[in-house]
Protein backbone atom coordinates (compact mmCIF):
# COMPACT_ATOMS: atom_id res chain seq x y z
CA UNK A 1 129.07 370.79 52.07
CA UNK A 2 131.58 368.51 50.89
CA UNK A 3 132.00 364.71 50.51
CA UNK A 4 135.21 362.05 50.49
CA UNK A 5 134.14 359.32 48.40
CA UNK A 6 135.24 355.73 47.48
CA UNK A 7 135.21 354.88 44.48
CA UNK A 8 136.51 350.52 43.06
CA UNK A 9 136.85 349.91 40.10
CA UNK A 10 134.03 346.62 38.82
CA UNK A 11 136.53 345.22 36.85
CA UNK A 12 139.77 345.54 38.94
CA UNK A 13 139.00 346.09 42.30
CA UNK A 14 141.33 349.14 42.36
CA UNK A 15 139.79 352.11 44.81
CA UNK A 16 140.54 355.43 44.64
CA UNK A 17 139.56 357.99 47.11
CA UNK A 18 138.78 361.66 46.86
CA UNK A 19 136.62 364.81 48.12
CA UNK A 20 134.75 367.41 46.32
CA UNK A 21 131.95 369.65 46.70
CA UNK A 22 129.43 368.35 44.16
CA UNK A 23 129.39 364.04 44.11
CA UNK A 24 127.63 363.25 40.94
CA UNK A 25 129.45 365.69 38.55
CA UNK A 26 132.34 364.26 40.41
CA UNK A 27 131.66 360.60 39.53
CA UNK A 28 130.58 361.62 35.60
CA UNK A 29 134.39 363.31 35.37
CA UNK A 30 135.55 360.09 36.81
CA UNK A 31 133.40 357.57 34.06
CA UNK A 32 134.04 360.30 31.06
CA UNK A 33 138.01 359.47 31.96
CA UNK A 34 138.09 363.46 33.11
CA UNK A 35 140.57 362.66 35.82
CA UNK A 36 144.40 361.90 35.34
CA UNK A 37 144.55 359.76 38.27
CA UNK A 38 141.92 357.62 37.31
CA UNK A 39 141.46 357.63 33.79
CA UNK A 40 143.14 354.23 32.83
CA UNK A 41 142.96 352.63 36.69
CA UNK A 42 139.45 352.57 37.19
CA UNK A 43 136.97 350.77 34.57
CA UNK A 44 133.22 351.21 35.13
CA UNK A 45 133.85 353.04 38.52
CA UNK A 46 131.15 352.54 41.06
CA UNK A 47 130.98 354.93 44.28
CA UNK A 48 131.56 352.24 47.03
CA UNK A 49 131.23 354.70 49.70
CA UNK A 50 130.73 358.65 50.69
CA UNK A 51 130.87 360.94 53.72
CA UNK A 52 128.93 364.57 54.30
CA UNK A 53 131.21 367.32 56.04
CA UNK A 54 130.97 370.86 56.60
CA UNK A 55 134.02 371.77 55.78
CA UNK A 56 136.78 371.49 53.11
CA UNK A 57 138.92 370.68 55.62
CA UNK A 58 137.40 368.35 57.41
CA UNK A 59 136.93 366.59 54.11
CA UNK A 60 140.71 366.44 53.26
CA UNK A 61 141.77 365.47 56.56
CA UNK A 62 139.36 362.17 56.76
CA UNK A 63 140.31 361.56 52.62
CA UNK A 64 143.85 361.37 54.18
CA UNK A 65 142.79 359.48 56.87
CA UNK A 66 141.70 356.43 54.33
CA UNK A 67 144.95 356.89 52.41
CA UNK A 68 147.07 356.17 54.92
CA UNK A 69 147.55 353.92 58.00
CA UNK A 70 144.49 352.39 59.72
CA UNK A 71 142.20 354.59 57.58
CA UNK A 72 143.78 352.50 54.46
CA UNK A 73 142.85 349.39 56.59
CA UNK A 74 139.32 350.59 56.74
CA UNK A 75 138.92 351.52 52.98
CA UNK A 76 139.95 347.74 52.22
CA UNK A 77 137.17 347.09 54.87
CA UNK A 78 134.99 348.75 52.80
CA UNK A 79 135.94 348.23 49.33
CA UNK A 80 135.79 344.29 50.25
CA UNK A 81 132.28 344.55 51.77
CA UNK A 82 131.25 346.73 48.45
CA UNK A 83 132.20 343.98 46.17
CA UNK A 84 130.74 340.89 48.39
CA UNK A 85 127.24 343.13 48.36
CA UNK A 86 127.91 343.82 44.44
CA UNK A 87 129.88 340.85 42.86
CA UNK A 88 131.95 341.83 40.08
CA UNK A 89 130.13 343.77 37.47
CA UNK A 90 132.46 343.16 34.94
């Protein structure tokens, strides 16, 4: 099983959005500053939102799905609704 996941950023409001196969090891790389992409972007990361899917693949294709076009639409959807039910944390 795999998951895409959304992750803001408390103090920013940044979001970043990725898949893997194991969430919670996933989100400690992301607070130890693990990841590259997210290391300096993303202060006291929160997961905002997550998806199950079978597959890899199916994982990838919605993660590209909320990087681009109306997906990206939908992750501001989302990241907005995460922060009115969360305030800023900061």
């Amino acid at each position: 099983m795999y998951f895409v996941y959304i992750l803001v950023c408390a103090v920013t409001g940044r979001s970043y959005v990725g898949h893997t196969d194991h969430l919670i090891r996933r989100y400690r790389l992301h607070c130890e500053g693990g990841t590259r992409t997210t290391r300096e972007k993303l202060l006291q990361p929160y997961v905002a939102h997550w998806e199950l899917f079978p597959s890899r693949a199916a994982a990838m294709h919605r993660e590209r799905y909320f990087k681009a076009g109306s997906g990206h639409r939908v992750r501001q959807d989302i990241v907005a609704a995460s922060r009115h039910a969360f305030g800023p944390l900061g």
